[in-house]
Protein backbone atom coordinates (compact mmCIF):
# COMPACT_ATOMS: atom_id res chain seq x y z
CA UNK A 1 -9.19 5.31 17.67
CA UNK A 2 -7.88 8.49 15.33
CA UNK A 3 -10.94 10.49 14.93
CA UNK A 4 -9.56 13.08 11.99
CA UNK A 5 -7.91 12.37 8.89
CA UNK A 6 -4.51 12.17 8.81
CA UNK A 7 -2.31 13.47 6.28
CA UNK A 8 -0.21 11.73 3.63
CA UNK A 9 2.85 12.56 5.88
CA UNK A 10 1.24 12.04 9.35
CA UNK A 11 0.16 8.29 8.02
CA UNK A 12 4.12 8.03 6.42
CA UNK A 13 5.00 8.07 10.20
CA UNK A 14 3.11 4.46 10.84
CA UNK A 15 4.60 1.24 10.02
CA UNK A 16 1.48 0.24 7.53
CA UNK A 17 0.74 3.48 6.56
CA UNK A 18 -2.19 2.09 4.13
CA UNK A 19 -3.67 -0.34 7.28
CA UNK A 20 -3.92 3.47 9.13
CA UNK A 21 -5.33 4.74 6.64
CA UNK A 22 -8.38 2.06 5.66
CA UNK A 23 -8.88 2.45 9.61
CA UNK A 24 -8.92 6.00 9.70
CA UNK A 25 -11.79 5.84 6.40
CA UNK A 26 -13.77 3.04 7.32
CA UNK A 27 -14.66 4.29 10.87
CA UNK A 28 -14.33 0.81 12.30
CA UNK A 29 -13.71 0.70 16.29
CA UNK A 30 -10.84 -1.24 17.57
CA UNK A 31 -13.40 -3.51 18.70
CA UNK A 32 -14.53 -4.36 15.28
CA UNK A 33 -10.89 -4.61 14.20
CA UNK A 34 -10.25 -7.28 17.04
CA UNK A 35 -13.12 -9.25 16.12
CA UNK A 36 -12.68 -9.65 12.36
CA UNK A 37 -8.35 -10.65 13.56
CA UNK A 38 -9.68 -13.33 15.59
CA UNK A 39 -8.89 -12.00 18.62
CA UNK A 40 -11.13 -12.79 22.04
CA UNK A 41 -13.31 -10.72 23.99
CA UNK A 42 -14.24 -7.29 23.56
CA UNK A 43 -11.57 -4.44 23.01
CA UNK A 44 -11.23 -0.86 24.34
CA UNK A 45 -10.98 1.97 21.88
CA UNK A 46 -7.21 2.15 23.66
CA UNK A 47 -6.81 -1.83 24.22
CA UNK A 48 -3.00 -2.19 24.22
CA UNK A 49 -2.46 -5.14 22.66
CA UNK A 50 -4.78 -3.83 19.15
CA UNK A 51 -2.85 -0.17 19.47
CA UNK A 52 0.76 -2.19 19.30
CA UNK A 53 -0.13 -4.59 16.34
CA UNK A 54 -1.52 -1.30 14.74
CA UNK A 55 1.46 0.91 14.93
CA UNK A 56 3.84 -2.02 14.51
CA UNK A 57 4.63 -2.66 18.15
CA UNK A 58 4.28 -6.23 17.92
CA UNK A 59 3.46 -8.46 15.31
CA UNK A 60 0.07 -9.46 13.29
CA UNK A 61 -0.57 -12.82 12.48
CA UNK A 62 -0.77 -14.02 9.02
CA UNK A 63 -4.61 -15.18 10.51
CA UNK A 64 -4.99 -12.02 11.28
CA UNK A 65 -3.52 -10.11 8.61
CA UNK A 66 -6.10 -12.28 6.30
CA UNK A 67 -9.54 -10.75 9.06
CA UNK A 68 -8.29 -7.27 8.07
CA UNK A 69 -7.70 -8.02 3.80
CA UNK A 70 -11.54 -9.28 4.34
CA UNK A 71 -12.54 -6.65 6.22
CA UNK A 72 -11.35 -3.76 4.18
CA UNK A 73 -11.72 -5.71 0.67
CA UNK A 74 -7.69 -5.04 0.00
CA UNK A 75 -4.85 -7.23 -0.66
CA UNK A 76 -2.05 -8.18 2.46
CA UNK A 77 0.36 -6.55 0.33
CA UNK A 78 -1.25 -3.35 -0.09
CA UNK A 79 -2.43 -3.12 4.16
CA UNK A 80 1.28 -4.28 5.52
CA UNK A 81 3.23 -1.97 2.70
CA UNK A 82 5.58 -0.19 4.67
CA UNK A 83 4.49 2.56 1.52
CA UNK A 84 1.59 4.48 1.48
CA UNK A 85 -0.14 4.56 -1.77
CA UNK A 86 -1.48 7.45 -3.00
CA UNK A 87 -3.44 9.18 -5.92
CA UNK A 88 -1.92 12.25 -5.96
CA UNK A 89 -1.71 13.75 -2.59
CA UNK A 90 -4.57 11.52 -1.39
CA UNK A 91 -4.26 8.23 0.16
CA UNK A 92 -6.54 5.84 -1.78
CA UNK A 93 -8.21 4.51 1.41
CA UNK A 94 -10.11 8.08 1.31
CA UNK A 95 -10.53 8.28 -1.89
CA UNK A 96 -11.79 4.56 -1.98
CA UNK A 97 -14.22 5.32 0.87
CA UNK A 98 -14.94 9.26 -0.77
CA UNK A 99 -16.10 6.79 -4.12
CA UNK A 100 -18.23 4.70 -2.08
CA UNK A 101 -19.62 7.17 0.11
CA UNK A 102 -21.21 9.26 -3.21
CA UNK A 103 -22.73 6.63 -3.91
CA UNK A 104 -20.79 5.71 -7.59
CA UNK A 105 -20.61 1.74 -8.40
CA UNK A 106 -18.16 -0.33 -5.74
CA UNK A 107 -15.18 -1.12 -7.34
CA UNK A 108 -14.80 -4.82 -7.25
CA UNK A 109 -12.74 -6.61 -4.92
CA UNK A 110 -10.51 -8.60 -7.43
CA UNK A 111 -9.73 -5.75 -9.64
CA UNK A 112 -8.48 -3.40 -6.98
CA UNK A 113 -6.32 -6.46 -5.31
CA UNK A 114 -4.40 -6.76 -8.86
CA UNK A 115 -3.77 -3.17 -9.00
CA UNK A 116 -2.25 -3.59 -5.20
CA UNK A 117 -0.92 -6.18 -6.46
CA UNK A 118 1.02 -4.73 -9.60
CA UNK A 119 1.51 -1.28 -7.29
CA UNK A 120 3.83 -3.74 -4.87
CA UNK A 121 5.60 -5.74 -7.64
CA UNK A 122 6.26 -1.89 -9.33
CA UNK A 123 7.77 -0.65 -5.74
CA UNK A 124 9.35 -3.66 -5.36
CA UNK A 125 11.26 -3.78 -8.90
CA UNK A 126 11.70 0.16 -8.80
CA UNK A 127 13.76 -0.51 -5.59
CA UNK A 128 16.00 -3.55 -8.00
CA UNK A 129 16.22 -1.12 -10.22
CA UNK A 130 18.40 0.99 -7.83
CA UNK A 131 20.44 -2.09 -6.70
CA UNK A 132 21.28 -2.91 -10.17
CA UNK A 133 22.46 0.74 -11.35
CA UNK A 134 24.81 0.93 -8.37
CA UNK A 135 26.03 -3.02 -8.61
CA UNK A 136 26.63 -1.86 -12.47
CA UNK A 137 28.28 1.53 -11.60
CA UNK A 138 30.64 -0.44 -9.29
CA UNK A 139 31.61 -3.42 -12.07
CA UNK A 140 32.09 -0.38 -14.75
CA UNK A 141 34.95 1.16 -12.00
CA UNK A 142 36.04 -2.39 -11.40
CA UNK A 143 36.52 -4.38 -14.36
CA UNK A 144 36.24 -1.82 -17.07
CA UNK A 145 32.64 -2.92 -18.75
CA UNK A 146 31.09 -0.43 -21.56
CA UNK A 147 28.58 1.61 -19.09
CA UNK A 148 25.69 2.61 -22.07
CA UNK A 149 24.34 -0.63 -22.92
CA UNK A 150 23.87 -1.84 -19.12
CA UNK A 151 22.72 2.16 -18.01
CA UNK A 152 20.64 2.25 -21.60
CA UNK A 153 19.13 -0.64 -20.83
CA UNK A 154 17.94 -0.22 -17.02
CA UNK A 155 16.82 3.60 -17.81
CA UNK A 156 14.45 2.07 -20.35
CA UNK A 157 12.99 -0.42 -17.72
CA UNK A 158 12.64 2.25 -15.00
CA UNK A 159 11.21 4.50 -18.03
CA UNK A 160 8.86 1.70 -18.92
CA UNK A 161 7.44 0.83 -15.51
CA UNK A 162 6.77 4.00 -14.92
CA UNK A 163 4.95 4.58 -18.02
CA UNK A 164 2.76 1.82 -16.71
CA UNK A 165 2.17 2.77 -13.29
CA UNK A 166 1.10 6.03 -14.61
CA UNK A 167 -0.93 3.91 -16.83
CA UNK A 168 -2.77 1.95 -14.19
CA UNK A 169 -3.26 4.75 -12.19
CA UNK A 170 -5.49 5.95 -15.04
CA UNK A 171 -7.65 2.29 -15.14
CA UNK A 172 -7.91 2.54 -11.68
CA UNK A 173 -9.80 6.58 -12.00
CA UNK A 174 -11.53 5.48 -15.19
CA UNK A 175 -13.14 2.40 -13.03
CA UNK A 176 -14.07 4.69 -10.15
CA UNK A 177 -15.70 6.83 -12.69
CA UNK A 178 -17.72 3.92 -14.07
């Protein structure tokens, strides 16, 4: 078990930074991590077999996978994203336990797995976004195509997404305010 808070760059070292992280704020023991995976008998706070699926050592089970979403009340995509999300320089698995700890209204389980949700299609597209400017630099070289339209029109798509993440960033504070 990790018994101190990691940082936003000490948890960027792990394979599923965000799985560290609801660990880390939870408290669970690897015991209780074991038993909600599916796994038999009773684990060790070092059981080898829990400390390689953790840190990516060997591979977790969709089964599995589904014990910890249930567990922690968050989405696959948002525990296995090799990203960590944050709010600001804070991982939201503290600030998510730091809300529920003081006390303020639990934010509900469906409306914080469609913000994981729309976080992971945003990384996802952001990354497309890349492929496309350089698969579009390399067919302006090539064959000679006008580069503002194509450039125009992908800098207003990053531009936009953006703008929304930013935007559902917001919801997602104005909810844990509620």
């Amino acid at each position: 078990m990790i018994y101190r808070k990691l940082s936003a760059e000490e948890l960027k070292q792990y394979p599923y930074p965000n799985l560290i992280a609801e660990w880390i704020a939870s408290g669970y023991s690897v015991c209780t991590l074991g038993t909600h995976m599916g796994l038999p008998g009773r684990r060790e706070e070092d059981d080898p077999e829990m400390m390689d699926k953790l840190h990516g050592r060997a591979e977790i089970m969709a089964n599995e996978a589904l014990g910890l979403s249930r567990l922690f009340g968050a989405s696959m995509e948002y525990l296995f994203s090799r990203d960590l999300s944050t709010d600001g320089d804070q991982p939201i698995a503290y600030a998510r336990r730091a809300a529920k700890e003081r006390g303020k209204k639990k934010i509900p389980f469906e409306f914080v797995s469609k913000l994981d949700d729309i976080h992971f299609r945003y990384t996802r597209l952001t990354s497309l976004i890349g492929l496309l400017q350089l698969l579009a630099a390399e067919m302006i070289e090539v064959a000679g195509i006008p580069q503002d339209g194509l450039s125009d029109a992908l800098y207003e798509i990053e531009i936009g997404m953006k703008e929304n993440n930013n935007r559902l960033k917001e919801i997602f504070r104005e909810q844990e305010r509620a």
